[in-house]
Structure formats: C-alpha cells, structure tokens
C-alpha atoms as a PDB file:
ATOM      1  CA  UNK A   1     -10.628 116.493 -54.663  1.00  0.00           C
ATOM      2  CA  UNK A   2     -11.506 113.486 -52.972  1.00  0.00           C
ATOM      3  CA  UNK A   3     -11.394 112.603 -49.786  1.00  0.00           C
ATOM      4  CA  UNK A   4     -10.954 109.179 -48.020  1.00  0.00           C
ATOM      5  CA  UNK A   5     -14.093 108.546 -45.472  1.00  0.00           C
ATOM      6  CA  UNK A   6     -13.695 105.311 -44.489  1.00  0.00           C
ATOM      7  CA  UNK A   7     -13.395 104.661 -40.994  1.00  0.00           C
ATOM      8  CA  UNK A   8     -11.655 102.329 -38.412  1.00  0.00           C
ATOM      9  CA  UNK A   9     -14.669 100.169 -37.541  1.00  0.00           C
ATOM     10  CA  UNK A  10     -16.117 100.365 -34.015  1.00  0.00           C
ATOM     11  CA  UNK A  11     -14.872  97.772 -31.319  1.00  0.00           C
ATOM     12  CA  UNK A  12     -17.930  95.356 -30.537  1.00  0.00           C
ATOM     13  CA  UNK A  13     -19.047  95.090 -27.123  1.00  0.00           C
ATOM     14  CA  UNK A  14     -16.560  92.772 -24.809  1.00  0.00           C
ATOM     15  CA  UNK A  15     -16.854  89.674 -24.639  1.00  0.00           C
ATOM     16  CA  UNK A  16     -16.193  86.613 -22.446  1.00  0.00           C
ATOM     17  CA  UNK A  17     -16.629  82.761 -22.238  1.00  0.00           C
ATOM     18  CA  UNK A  18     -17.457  80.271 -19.400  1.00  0.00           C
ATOM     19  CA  UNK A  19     -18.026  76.913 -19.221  1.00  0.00           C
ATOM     20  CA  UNK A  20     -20.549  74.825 -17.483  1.00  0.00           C
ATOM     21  CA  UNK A  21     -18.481  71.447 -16.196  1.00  0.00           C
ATOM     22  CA  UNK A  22     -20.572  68.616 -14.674  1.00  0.00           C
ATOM     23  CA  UNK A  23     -18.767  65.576 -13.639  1.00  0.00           C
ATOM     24  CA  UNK A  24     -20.814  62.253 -14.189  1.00  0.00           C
ATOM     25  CA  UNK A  25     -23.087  63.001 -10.644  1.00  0.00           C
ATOM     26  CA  UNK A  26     -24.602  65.985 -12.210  1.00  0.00           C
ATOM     27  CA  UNK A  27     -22.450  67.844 -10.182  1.00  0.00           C
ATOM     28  CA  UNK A  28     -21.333  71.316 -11.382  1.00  0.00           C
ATOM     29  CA  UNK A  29     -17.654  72.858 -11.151  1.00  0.00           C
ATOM     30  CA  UNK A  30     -17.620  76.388  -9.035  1.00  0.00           C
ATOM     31  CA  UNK A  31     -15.280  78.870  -9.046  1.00  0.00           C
ATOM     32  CA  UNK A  32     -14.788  80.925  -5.602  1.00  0.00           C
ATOM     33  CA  UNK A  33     -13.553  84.377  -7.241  1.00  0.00           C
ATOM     34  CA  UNK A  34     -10.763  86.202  -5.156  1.00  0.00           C
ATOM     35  CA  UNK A  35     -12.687  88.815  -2.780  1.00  0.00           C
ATOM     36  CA  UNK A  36     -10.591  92.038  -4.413  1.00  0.00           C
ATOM     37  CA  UNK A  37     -12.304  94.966  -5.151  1.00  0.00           C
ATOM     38  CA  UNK A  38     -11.116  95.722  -9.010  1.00  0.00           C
ATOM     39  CA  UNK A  39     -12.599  92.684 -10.067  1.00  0.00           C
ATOM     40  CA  UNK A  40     -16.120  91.667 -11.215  1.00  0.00           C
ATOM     41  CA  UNK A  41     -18.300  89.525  -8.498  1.00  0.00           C
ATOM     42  CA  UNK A  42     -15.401  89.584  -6.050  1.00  0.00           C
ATOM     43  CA  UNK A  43     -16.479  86.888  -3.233  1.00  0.00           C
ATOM     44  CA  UNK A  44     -18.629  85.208  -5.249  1.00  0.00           C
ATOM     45  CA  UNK A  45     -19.309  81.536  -6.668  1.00  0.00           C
ATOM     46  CA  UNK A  46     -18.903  81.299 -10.815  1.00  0.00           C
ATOM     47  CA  UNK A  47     -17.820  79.567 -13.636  1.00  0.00           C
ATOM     48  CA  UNK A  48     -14.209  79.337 -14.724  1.00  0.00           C
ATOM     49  CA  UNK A  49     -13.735  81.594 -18.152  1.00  0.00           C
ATOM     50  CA  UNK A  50     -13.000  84.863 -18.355  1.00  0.00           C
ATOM     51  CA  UNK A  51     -12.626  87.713 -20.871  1.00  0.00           C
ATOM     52  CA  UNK A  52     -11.933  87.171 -24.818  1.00  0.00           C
ATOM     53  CA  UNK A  53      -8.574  88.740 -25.781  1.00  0.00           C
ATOM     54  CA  UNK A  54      -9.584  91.419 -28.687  1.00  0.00           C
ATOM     55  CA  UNK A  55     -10.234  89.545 -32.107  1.00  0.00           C
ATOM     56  CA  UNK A  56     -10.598  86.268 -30.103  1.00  0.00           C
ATOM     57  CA  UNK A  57     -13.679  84.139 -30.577  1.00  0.00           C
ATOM     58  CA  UNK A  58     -15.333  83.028 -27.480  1.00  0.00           C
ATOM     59  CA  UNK A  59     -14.725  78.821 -27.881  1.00  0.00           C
ATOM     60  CA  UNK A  60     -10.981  79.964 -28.418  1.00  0.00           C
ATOM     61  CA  UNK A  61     -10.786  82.011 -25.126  1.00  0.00           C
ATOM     62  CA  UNK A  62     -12.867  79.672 -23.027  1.00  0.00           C
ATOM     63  CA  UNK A  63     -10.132  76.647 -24.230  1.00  0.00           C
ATOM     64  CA  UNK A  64      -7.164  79.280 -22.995  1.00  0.00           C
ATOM     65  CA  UNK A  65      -8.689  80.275 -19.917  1.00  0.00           C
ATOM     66  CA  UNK A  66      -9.790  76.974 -18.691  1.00  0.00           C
ATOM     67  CA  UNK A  67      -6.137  76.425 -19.326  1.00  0.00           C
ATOM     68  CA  UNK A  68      -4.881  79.376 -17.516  1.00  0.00           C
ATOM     69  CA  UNK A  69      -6.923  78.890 -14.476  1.00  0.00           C
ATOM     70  CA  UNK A  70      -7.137  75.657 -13.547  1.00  0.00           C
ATOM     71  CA  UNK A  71      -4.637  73.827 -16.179  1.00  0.00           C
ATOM     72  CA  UNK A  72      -8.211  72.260 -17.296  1.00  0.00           C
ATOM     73  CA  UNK A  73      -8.806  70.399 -20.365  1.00  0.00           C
ATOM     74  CA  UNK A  74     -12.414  69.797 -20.906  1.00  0.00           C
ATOM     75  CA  UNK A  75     -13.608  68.442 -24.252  1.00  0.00           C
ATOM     76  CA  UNK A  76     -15.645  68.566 -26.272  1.00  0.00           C
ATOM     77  CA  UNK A  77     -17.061  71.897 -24.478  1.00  0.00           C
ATOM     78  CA  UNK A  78     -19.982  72.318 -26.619  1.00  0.00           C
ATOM     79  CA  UNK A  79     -21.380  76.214 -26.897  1.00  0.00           C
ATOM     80  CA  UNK A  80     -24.743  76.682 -25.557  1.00  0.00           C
ATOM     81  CA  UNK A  81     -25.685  80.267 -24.901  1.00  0.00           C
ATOM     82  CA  UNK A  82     -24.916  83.862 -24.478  1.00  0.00           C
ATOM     83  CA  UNK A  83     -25.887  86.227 -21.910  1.00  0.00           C
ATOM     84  CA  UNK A  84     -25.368  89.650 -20.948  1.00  0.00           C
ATOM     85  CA  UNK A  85     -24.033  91.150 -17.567  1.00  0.00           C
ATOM     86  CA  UNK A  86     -26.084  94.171 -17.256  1.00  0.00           C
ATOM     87  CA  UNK A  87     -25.145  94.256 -13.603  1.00  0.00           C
ATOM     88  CA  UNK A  88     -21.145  93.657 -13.345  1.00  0.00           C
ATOM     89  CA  UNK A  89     -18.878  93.854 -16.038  1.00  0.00           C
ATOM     90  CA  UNK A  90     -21.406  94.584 -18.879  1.00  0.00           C
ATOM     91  CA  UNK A  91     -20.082  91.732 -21.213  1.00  0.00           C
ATOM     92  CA  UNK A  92     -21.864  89.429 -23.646  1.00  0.00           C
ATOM     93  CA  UNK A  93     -20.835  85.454 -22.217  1.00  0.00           C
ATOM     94  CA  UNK A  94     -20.691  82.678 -24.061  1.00  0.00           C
ATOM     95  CA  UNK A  95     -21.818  79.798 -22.369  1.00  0.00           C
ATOM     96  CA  UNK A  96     -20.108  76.342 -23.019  1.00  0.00           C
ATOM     97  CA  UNK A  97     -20.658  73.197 -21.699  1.00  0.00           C
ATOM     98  CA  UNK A  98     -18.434  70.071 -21.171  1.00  0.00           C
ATOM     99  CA  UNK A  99     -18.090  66.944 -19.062  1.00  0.00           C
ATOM    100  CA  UNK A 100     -14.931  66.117 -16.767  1.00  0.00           C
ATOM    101  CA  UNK A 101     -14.924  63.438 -14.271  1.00  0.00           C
ATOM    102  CA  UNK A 102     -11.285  64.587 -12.233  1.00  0.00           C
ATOM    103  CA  UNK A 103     -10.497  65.445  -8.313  1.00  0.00           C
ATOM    104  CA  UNK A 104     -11.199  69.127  -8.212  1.00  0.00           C
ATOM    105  CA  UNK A 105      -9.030  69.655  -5.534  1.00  0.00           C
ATOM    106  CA  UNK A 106      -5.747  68.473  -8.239  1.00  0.00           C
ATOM    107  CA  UNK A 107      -5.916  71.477 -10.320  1.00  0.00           C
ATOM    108  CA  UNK A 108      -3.557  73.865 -10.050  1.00  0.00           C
ATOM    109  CA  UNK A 109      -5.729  77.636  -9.437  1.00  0.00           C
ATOM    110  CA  UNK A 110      -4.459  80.094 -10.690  1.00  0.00           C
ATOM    111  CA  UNK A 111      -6.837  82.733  -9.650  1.00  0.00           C
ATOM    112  CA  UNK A 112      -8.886  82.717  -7.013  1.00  0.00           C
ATOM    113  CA  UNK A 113      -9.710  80.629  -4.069  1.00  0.00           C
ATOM    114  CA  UNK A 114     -10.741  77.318  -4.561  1.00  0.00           C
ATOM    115  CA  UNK A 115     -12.748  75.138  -7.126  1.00  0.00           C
ATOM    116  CA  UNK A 116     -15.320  73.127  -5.774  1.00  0.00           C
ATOM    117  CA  UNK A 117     -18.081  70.629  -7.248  1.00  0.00           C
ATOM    118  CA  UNK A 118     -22.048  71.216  -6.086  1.00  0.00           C
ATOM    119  CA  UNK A 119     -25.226  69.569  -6.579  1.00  0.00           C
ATOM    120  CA  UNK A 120     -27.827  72.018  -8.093  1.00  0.00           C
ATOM    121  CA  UNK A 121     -30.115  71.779  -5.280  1.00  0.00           C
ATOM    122  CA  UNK A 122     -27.102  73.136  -2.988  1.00  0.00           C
ATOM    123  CA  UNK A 123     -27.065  75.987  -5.457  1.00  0.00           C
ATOM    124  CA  UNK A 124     -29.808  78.087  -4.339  1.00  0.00           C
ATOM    125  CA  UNK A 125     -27.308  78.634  -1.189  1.00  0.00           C
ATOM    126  CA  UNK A 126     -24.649  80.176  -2.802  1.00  0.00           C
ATOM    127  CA  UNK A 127     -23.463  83.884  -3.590  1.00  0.00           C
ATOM    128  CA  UNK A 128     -23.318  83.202  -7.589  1.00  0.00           C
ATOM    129  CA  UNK A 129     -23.263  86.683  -9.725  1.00  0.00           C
ATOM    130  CA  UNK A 130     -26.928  87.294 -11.437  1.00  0.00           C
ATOM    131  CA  UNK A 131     -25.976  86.343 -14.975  1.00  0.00           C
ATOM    132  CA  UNK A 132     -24.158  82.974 -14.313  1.00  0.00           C
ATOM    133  CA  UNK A 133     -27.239  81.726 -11.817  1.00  0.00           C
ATOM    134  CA  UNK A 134     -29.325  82.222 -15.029  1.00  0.00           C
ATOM    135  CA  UNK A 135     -27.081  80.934 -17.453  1.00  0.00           C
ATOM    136  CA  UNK A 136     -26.713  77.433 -14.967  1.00  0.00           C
ATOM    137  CA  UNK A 137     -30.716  77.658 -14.543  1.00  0.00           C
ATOM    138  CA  UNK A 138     -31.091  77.945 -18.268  1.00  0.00           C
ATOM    139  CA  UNK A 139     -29.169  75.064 -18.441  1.00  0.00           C
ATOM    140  CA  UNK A 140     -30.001  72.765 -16.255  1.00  0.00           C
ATOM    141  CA  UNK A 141     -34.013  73.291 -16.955  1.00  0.00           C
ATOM    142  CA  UNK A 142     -32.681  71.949 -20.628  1.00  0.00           C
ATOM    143  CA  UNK A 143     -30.795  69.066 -19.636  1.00  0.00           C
ATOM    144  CA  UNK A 144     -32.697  65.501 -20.069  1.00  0.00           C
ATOM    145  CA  UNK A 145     -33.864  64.358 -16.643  1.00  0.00           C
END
C-alpha cells in the first residue's frame, strides 16, 4: 500500500511593499503612522505600503496600497530593493520607487496622520523605523547627484 506524502507547501516569510516618492525637488513623501500600539513603528515617520495580501506579489500590493492609503497613483514605480525588518514586524520589503509632483496635503489618508514631503538633509531629524532609514539611505547614496 501506498501512501500519499506530499505536503501543503510552507507559507514564505511575509511580505510587504513601499515606495520611495520624490517630487521634482528631491523631496521625499513621509508617512506619519497612527501612534496605536498593535501596529508596527506606531509614531513614527515611513513610507506609504504596507503588507502583501497572501499570493500577492509585492509591485501588485504596493499599486493597491498606495491606492488605499492615500488614493495615490504613482507611475511608473520602478522596484529597487528588498530589506528585512529584523526589529518590527519581521517582513521582507520591497522597495519601489516613483516620481509624483502633487500637493501632499490633497490626498485623502486613510491611515494615519498626515503625509508630508522632506528634504533628505531634514531626515536625520526624524523618528523613521530602522529598516526604511536604510532602505531611503540606500537609495539616495544611488541616485545621480
């Protein structure tokens, strides 16, 4: 007799997309989470994105959540990176980049407090979770002068 083995494969590890926005300024597009304590980096300054839905790839979720959030359409967001949060939520990130010239202050939040463009040497300033200050360093130290 034979018996069937095969197993349900594992999950992967969770995932999640944001996106890197600079306006034509250099500027880049922050994201002043909600301060509640069941989230990740409550209080702190980040990128909009947010967690893939299981199955969904990272450049679809980062197109949905954008959406979601702000009511953003940024395109082409081109994918740059991914990093890990070892300190928060423990999820691989896809970085993405894109370019988007509008009044910050128009979009309609859906989550958290505000939205809010900054020049990278006000950066340094800022409470921005571990992960996403590397991720923006990463990319601005590759970005043509």
């Amino acid at each position: 007799m034979h018996s069937d083995t095969t197993a349900s494969p594992e999950p992967g590890p969770a995932r999640g997309a944001v996106a890197i926005i600079t306006n034509r300024r250099g500027e880049l597009l922050l994201h002043l989470r909600d301060d509640l304590p069941n989230i990740a980096w409550p209080a702190h300054w980040s990128l909009l994105g947010g967690g893939c839905d299981p199955g969904e790839p990272p450049a679809t979720a980062i197109v949905r959540e954008l959406d979601e959030e702000a009511g953003l359409t940024a395109a082409p967001l081109t994918e740059l990176f991914e990093i890990t949060d070892h300190r928060g939520s423990g999820q691989i990130i896809t970085f993405f980049a894109a370019t988007w010239d509008g009044d910050e202050t128009s979009l309609p939040l859906s989550e958290g407090v505000k939205l809010q463009f900054f020049a990278p040497e006000h950066l340094d300033i800022l409470t921005i979770p571990p992960f996403i200050r590397d991720g923006i360093n990463r990319y601005l130290a590759a970005r043509p002068s």
